[in-house]
N, C-alpha and C. Protein backbone atom coordinates (compact mmCIF):
# COMPACT_ATOMS: atom_id res chain seq x y z
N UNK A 1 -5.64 8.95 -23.91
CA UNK A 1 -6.67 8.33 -23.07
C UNK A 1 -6.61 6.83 -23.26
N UNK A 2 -5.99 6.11 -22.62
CA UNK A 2 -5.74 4.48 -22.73
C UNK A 2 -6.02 3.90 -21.10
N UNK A 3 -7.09 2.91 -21.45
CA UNK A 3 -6.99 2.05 -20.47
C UNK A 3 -5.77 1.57 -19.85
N UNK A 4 -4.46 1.07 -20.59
CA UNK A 4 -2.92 0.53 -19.98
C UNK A 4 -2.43 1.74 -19.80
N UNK A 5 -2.56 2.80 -19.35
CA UNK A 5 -1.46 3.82 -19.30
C UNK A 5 -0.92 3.12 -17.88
N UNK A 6 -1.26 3.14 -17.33
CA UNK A 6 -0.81 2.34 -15.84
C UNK A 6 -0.87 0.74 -15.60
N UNK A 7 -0.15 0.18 -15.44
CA UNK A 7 -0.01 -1.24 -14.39
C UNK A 7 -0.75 -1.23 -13.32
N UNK A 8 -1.80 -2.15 -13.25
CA UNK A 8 -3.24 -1.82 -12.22
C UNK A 8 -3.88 -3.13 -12.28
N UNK A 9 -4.31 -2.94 -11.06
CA UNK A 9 -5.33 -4.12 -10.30
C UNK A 9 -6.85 -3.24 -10.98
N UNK A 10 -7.58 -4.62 -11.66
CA UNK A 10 -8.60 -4.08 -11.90
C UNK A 10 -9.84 -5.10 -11.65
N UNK A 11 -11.04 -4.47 -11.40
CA UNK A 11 -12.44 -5.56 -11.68
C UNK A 11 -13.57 -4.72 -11.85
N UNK A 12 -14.43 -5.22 -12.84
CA UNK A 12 -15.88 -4.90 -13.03
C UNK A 12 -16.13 -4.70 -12.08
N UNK A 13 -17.51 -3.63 -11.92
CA UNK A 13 -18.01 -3.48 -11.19
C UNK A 13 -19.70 -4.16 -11.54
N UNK A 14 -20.64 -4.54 -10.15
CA UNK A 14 -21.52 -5.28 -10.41
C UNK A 14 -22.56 -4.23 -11.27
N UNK A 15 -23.77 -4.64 -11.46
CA UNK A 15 -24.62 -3.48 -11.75
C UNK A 15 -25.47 -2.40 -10.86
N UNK A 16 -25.02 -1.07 -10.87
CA UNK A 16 -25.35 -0.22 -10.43
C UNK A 16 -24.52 -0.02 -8.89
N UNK A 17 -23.12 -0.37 -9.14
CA UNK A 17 -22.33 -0.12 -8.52
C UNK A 17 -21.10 0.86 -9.02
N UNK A 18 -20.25 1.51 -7.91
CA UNK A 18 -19.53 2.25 -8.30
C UNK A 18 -18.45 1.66 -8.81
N UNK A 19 -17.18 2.52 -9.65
CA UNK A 19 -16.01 2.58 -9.78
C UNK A 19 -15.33 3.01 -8.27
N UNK A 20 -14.33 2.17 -7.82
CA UNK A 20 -12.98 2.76 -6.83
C UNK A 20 -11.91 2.28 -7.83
N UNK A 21 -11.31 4.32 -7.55
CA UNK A 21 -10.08 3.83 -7.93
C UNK A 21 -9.12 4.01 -6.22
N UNK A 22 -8.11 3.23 -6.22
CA UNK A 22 -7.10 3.54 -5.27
C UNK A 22 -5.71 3.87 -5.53
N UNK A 23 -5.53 5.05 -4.95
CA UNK A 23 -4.06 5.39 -5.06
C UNK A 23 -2.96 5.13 -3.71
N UNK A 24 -2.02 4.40 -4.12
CA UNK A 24 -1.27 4.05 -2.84
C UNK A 24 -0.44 5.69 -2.93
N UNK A 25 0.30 5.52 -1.24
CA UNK A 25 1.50 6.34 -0.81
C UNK A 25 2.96 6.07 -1.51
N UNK A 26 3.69 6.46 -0.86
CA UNK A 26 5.15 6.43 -1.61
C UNK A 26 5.49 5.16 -0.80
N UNK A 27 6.02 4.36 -1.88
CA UNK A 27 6.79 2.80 -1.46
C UNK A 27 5.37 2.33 -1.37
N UNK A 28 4.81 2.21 -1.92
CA UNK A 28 3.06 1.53 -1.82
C UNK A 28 3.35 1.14 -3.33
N UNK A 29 2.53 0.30 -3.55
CA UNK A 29 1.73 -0.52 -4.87
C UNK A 29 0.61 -0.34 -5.06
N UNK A 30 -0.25 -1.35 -5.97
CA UNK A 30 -1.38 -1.40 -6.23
C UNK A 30 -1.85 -2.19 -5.08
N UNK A 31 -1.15 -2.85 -4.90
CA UNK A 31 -1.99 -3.69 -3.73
C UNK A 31 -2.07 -2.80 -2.02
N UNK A 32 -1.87 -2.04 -2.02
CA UNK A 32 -1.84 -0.97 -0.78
C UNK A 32 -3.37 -0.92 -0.16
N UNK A 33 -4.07 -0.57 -1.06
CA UNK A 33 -5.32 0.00 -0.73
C UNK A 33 -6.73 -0.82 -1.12
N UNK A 34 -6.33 -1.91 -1.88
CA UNK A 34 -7.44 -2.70 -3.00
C UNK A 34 -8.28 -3.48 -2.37
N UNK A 35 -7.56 -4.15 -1.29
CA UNK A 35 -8.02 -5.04 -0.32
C UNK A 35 -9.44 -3.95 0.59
N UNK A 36 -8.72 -3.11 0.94
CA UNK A 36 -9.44 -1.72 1.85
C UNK A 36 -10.74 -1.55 0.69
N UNK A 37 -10.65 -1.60 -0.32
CA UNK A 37 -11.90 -1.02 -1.27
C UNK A 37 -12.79 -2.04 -1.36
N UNK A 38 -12.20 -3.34 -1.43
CA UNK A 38 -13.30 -4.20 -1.42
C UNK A 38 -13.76 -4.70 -0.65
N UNK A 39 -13.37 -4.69 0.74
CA UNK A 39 -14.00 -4.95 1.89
C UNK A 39 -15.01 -3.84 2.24
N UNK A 40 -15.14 -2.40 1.52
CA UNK A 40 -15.73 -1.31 1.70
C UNK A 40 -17.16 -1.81 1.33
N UNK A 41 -16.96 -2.04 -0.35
CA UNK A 41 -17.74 -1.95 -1.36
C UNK A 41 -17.31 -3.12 -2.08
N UNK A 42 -17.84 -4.46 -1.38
CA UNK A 42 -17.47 -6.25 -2.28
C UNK A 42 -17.69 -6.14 -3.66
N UNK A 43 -18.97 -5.24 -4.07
CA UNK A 43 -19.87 -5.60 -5.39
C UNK A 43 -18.95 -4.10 -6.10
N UNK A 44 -18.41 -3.03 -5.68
CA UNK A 44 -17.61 -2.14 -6.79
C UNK A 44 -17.01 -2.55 -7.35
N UNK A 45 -16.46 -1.87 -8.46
CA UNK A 45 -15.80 -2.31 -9.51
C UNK A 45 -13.98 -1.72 -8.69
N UNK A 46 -13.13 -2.43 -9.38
CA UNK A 46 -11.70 -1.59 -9.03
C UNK A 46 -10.83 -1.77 -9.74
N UNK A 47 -10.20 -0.18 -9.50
CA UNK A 47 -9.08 0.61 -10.39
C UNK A 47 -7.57 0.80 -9.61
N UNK A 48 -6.77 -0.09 -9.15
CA UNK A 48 -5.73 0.15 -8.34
C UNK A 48 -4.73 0.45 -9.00
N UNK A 49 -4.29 1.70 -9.49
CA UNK A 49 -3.12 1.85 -10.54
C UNK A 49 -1.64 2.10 -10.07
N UNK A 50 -0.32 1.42 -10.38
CA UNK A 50 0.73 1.35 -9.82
C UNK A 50 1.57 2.74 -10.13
N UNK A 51 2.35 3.53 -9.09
CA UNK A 51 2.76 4.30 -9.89
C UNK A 51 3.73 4.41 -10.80
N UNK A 52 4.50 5.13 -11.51
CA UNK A 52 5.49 5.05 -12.44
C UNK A 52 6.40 5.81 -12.12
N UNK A 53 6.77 6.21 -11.33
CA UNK A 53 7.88 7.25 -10.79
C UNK A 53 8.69 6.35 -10.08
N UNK A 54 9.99 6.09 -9.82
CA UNK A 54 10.62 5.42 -8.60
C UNK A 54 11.38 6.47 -7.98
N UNK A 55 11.74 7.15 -6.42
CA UNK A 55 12.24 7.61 -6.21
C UNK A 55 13.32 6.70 -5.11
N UNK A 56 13.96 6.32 -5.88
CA UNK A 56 15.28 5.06 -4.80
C UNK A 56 14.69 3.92 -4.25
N UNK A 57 13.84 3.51 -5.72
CA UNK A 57 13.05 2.19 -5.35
C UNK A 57 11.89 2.35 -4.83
N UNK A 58 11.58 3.20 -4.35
CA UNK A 58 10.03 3.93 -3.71
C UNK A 58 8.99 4.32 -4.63
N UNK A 59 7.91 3.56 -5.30
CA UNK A 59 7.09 3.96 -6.47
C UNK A 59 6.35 5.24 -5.57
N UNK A 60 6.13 6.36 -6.78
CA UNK A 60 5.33 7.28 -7.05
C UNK A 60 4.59 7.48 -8.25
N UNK A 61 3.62 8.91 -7.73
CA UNK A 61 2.93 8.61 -9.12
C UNK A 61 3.25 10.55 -9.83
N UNK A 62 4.23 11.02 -9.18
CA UNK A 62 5.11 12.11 -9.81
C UNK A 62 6.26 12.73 -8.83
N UNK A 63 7.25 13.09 -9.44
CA UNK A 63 8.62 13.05 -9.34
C UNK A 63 8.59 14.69 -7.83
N UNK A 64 9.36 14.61 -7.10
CA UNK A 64 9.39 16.15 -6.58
C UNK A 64 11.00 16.20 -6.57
N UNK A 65 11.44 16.93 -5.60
CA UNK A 65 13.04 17.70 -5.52
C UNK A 65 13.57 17.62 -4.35
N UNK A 66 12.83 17.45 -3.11
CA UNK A 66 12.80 17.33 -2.21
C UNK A 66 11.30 16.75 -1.22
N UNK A 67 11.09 16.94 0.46
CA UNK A 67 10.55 16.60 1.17
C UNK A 67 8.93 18.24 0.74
N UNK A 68 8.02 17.93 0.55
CA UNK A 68 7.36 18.73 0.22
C UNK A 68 7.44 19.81 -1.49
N UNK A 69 8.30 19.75 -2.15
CA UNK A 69 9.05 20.12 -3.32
C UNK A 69 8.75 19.84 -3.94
N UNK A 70 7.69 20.24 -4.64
CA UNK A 70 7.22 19.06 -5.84
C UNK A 70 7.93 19.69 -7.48
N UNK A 71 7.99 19.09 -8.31
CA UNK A 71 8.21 19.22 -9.58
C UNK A 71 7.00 19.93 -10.48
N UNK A 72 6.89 20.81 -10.23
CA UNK A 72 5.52 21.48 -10.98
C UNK A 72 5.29 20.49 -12.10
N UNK A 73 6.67 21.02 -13.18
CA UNK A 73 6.38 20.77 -14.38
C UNK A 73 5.88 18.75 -14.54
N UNK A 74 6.54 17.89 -13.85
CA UNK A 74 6.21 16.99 -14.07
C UNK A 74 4.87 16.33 -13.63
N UNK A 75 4.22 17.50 -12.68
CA UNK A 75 3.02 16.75 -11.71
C UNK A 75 1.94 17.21 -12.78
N UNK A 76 2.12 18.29 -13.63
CA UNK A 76 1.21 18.76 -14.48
C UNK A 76 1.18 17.65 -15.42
N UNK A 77 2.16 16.95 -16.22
CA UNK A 77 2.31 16.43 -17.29
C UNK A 77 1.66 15.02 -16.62
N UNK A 78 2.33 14.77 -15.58
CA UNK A 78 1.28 13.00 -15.43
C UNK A 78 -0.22 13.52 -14.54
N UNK A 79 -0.79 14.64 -14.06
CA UNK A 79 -1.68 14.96 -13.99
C UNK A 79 -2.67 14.67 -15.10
N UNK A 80 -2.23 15.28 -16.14
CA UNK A 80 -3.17 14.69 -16.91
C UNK A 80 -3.08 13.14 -18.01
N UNK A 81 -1.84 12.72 -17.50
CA UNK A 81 -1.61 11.38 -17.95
C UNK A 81 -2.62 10.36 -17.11
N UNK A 82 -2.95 11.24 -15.74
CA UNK A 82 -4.30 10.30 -14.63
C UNK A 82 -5.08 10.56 -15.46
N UNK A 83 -5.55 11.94 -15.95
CA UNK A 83 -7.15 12.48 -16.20
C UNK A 83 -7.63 11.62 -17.22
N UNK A 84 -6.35 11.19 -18.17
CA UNK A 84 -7.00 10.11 -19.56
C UNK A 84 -7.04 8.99 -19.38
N UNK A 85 -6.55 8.44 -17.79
CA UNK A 85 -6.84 7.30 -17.59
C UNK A 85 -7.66 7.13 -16.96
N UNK A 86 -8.31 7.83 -16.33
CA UNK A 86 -9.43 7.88 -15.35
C UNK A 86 -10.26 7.99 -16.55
N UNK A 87 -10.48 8.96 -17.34
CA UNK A 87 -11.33 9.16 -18.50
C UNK A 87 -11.55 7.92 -19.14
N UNK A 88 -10.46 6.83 -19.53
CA UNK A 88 -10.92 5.68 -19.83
C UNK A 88 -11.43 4.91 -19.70
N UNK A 89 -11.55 4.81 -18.04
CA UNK A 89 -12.16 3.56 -17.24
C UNK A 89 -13.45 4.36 -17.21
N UNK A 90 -13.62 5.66 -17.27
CA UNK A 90 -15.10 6.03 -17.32
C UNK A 90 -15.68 5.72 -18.36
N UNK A 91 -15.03 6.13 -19.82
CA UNK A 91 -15.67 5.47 -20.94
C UNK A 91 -16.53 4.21 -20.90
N UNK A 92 -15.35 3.46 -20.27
CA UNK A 92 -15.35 1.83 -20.68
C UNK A 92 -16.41 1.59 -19.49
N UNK A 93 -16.90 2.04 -18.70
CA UNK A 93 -17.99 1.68 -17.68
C UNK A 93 -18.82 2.94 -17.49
N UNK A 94 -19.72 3.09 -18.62
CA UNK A 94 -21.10 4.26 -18.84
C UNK A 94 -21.65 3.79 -17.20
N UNK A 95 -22.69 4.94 -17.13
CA UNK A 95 -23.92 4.56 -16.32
C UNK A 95 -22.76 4.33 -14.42
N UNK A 96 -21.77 3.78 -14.47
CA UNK A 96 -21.14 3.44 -12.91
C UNK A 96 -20.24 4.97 -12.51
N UNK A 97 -20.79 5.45 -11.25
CA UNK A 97 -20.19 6.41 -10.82
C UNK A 97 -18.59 6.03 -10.46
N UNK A 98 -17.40 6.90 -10.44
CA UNK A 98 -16.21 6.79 -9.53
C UNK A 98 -16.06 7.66 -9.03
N UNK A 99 -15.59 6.71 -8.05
CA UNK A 99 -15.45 6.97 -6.68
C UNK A 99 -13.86 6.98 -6.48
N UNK A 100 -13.20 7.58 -5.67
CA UNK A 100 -11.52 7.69 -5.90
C UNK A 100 -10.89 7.76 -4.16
N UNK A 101 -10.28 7.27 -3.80
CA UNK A 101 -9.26 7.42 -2.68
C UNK A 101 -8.12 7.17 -2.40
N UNK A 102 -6.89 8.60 -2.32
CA UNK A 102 -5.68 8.19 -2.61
C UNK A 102 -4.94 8.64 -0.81
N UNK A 103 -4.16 7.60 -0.62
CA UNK A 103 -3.22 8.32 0.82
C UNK A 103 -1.99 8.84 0.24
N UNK A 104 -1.61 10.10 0.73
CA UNK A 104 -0.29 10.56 0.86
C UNK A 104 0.09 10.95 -0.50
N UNK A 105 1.25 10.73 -1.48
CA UNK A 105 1.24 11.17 -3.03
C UNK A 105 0.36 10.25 -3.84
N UNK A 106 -0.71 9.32 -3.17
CA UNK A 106 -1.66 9.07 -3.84
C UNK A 106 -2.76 9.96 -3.71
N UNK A 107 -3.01 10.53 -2.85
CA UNK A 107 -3.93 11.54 -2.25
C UNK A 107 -3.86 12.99 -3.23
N UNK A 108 -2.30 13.08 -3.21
CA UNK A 108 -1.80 14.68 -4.57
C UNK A 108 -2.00 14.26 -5.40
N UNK A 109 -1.93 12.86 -6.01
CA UNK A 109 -2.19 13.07 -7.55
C UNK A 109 -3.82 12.88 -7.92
N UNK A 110 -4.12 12.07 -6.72
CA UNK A 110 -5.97 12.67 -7.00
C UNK A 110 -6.56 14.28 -7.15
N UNK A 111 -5.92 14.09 -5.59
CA UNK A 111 -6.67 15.65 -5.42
C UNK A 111 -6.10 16.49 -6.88
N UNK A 112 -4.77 16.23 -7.85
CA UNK A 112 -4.38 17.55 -8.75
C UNK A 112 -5.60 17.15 -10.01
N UNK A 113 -5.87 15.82 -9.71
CA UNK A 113 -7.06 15.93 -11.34
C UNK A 113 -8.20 16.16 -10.79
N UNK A 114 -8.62 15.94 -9.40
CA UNK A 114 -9.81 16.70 -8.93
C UNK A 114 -9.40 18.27 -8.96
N UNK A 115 -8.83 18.61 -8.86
CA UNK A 115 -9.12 20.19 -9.06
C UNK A 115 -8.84 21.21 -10.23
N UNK A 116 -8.30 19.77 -11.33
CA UNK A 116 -8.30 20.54 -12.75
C UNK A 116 -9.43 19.55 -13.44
N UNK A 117 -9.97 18.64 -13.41
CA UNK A 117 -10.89 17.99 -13.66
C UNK A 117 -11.91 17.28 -12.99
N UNK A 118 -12.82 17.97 -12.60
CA UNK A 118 -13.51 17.60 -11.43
C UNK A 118 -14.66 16.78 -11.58
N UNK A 119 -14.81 17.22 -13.09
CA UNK A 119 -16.04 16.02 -13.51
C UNK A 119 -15.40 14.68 -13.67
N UNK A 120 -14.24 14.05 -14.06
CA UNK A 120 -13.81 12.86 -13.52
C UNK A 120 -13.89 11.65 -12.76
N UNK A 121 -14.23 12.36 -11.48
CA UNK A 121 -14.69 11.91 -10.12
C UNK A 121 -15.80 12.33 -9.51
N UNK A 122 -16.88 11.37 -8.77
CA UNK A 122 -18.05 12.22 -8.14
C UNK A 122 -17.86 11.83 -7.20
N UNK A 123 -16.23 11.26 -6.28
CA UNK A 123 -16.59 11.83 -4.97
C UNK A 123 -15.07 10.83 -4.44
N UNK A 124 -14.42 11.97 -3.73
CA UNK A 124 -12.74 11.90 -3.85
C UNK A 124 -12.38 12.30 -2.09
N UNK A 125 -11.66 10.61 -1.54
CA UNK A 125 -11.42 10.62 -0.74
C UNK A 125 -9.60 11.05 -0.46
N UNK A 126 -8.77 12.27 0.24
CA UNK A 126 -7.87 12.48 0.24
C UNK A 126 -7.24 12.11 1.28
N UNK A 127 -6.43 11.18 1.69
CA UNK A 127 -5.78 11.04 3.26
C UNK A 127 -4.40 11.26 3.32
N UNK A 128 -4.42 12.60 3.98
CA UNK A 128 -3.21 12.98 4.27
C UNK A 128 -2.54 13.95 2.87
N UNK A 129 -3.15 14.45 2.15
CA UNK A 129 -3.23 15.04 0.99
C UNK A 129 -1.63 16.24 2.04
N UNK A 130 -0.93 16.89 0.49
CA UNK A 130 -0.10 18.11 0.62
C UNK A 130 -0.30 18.89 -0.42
N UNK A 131 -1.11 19.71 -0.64
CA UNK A 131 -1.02 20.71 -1.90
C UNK A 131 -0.59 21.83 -1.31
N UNK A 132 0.87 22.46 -1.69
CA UNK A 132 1.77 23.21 -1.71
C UNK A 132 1.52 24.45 -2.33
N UNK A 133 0.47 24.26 -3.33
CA UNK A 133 0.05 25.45 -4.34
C UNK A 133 -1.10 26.14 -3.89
N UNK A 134 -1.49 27.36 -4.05
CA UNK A 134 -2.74 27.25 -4.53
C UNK A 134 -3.71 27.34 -5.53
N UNK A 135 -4.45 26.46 -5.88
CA UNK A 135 -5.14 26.21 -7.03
C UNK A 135 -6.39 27.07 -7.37
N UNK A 136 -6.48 27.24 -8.89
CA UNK A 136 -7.59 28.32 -9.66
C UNK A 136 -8.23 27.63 -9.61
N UNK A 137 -9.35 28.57 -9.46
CA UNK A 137 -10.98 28.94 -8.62
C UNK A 137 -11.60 27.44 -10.18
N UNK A 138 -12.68 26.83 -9.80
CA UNK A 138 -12.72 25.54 -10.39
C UNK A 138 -14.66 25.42 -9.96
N UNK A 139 -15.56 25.99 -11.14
CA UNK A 139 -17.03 25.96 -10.47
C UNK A 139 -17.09 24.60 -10.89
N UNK A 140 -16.50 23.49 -11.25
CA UNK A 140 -16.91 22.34 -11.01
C UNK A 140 -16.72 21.53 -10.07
N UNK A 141 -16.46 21.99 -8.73
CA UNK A 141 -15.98 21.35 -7.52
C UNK A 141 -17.41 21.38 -6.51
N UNK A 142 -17.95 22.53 -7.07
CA UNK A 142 -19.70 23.10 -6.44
C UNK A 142 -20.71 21.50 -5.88
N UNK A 143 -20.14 21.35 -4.90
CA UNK A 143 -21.48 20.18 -4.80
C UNK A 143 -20.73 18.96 -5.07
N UNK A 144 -19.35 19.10 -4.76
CA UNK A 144 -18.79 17.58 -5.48
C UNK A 144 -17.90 17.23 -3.74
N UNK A 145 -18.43 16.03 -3.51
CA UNK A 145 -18.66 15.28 -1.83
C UNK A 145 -16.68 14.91 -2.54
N UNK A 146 -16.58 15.29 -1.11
CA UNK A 146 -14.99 15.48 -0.87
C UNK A 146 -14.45 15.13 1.26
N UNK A 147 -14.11 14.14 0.96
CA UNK A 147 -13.04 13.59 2.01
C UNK A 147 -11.84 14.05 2.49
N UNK A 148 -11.53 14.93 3.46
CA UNK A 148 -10.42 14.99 3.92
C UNK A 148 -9.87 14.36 5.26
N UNK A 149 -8.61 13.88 5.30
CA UNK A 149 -8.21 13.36 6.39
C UNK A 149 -6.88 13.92 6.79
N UNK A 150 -6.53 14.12 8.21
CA UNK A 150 -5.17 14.47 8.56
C UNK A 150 -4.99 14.21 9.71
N UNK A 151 -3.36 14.62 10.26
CA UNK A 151 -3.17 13.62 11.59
C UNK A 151 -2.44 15.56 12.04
N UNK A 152 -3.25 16.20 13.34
CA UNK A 152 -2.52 17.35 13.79
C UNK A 152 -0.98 17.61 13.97
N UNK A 153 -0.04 15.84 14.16
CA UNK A 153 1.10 16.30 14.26
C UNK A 153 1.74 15.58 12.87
N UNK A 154 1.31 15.66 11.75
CA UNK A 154 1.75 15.35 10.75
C UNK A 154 3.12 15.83 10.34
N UNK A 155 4.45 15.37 10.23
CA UNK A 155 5.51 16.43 9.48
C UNK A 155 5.61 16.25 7.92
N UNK A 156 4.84 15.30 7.66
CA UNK A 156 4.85 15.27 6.19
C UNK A 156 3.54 16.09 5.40
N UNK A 157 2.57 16.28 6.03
CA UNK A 157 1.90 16.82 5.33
C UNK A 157 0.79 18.10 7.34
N UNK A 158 1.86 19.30 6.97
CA UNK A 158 1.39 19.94 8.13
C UNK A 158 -0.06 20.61 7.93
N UNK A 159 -0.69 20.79 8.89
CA UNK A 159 -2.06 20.41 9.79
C UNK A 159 -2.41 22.33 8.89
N UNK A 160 -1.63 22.86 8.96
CA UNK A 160 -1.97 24.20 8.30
C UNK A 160 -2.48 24.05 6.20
N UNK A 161 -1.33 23.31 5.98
CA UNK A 161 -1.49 23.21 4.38
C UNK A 161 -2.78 22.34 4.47
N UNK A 162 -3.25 21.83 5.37
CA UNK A 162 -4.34 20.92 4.91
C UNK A 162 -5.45 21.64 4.96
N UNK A 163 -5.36 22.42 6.63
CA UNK A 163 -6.68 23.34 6.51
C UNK A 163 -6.61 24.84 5.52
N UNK A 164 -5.87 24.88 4.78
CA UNK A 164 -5.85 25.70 3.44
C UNK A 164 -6.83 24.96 2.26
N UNK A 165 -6.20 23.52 2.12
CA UNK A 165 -6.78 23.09 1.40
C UNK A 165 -8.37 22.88 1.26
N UNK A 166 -8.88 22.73 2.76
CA UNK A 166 -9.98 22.89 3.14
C UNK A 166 -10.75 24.03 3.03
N UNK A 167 -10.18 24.75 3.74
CA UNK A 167 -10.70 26.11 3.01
C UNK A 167 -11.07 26.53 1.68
N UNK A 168 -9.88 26.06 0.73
CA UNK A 168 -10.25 26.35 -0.94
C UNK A 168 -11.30 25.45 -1.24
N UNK A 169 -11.42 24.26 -0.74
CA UNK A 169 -12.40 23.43 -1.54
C UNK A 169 -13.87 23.84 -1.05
N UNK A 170 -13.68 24.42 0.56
CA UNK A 170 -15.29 24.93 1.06
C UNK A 170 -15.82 26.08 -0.16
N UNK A 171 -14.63 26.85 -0.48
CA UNK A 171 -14.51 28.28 -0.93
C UNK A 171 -14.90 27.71 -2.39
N UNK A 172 -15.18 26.87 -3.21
CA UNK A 172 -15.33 26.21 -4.43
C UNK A 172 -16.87 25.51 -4.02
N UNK A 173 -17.34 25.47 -2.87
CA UNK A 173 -18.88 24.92 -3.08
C UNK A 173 -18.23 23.39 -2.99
N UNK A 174 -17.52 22.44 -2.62
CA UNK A 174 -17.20 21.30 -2.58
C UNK A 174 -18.13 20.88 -1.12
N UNK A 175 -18.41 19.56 -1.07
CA UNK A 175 -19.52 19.31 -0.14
C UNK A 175 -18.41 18.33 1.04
N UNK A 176 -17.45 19.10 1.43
CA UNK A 176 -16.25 18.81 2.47
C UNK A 176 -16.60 17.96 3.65
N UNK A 177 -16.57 17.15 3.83
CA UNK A 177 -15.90 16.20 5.43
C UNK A 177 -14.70 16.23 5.89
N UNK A 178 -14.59 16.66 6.83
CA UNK A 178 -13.13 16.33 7.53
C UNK A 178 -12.84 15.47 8.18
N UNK A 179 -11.62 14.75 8.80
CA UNK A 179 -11.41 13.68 9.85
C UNK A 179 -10.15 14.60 10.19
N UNK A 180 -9.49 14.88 11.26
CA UNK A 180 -8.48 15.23 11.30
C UNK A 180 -8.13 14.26 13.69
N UNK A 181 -6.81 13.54 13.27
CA UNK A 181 -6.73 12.93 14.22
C UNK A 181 -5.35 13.37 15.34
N UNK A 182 -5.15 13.10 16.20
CA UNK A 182 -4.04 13.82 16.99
C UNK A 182 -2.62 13.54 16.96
N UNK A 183 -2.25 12.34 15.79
CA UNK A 183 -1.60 11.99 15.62
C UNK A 183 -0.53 12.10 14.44
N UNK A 184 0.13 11.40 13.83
CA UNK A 184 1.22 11.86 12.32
C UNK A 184 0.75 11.68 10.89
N UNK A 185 1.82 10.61 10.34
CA UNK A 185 1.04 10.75 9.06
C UNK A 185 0.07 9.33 8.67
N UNK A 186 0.35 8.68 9.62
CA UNK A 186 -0.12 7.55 10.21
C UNK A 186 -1.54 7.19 9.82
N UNK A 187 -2.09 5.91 9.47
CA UNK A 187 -3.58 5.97 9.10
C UNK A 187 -4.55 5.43 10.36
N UNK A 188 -5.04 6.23 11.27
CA UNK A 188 -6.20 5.73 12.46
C UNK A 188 -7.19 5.50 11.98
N UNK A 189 -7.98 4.61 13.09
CA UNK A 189 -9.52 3.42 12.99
C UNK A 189 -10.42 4.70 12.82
N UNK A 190 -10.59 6.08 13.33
CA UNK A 190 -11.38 6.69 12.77
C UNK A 190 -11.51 7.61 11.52
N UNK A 191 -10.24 7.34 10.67
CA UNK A 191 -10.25 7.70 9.31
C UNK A 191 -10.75 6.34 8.77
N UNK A 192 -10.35 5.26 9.03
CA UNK A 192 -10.61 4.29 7.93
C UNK A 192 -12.53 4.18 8.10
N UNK A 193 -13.17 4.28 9.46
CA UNK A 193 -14.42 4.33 9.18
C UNK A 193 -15.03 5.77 8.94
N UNK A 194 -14.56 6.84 8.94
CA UNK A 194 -14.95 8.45 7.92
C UNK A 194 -14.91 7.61 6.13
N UNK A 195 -13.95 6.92 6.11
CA UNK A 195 -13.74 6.42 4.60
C UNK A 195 -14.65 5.49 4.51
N UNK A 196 -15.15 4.47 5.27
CA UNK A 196 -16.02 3.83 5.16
C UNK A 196 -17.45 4.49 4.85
N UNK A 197 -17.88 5.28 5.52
CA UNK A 197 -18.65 6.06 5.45
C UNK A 197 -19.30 6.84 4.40
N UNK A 198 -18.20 7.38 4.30
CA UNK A 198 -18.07 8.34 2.78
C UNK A 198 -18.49 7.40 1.88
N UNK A 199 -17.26 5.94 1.54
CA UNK A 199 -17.53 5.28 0.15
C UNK A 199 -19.00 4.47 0.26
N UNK A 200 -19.64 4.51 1.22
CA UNK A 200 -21.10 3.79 1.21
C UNK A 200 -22.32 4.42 1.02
């Protein structure tokens, strides 16, 4: 559990403001999403963590095998290499809720510590999420405000695996929003204000 486990954009948050953390996509940075959080929420605090995976120069934040393929074994092991870093920045800021929103394999490696650690986060925005698996039944998801976003002609993350995912998290008592838009994997003006929404 270390604050440096990651290379990250960070700032206090004011008083009685939240934690954002942001997770970029593949070939994304920290700076992907940070700008987006603080124009959300000026006075939150932020957690923009870089990932550590390169796949041909393309940062991630865990390794797969292919296009949808993920590496079980490695998504488990930095799964919870997030959970102790997330755990840290919670330490280190008592009393401030976090708040989390990741796009694309920033979106999987949220959503995998939201659904093995759900007290972590009190309220986890996913855009464009792919969970490939399906995940054990989790009563700490009961009541925990959850963001989904997707584009119907997505080929990276198809319109079926998402509404699975939806399904499991309704099926867990999770307090679900959807955005789902007619388009790919692409980010539209009415996800970014569903996200607005949500983080306010």
């Amino acid at each position: 559990m270390s604050l440096n486990a990651y290379h990250a954009l960070t700032k206090t948050p004011a008083e009685g403001q939240p934690i954002i953390f942001t997770f970029h996509g593949t070939g994304g940075d920290e700076h992907q999403f940070s700008k987006l959080a603080e124009q959300i929420r000026p006075e939150a605090g932020l957690v923009s963590p870089r990932g550590d995976v390169s796949e041909g120069g393309a940062l991630r934040f865990f390794r797969r095998t292919g296009e949808g393929v993920y590496d079980m074994a490695d998504l488990e092991q930095r799964t919870e290499k997030m959970a102790g870093f997330i755990a840290a920045h919670r330490a280190a800021n008592p009393g401030h809720p976090v708040y989390a929103l990741g796009y694309s394999n920033g979106a999987n490696i949220l959503a995998a510590v939201l659904l093995k650690h759900p007290e972590l986060v009190d309220r986890a925005a996913l855009l464009h999420p792919l969970i490939p698996w399906t995940p054990a039944d989790n009563a700490g998801l009961k009541g925990k405000p959850v963001l989904v976003t997707a584009g119907q002609r997505d080929p990276i993350c198809p319109l079926p695996l998402t509404d699975g995912l939806i399904g499991y998290l309704e099926s867990q008592g999770a307090d679900v929003t959807k955005t789902i838009h007619s388009g790919g994997h692409e980010l539209r003006t009415e996800e970014l204000h569903a996200l607005q929404a949500f983080l306010s």
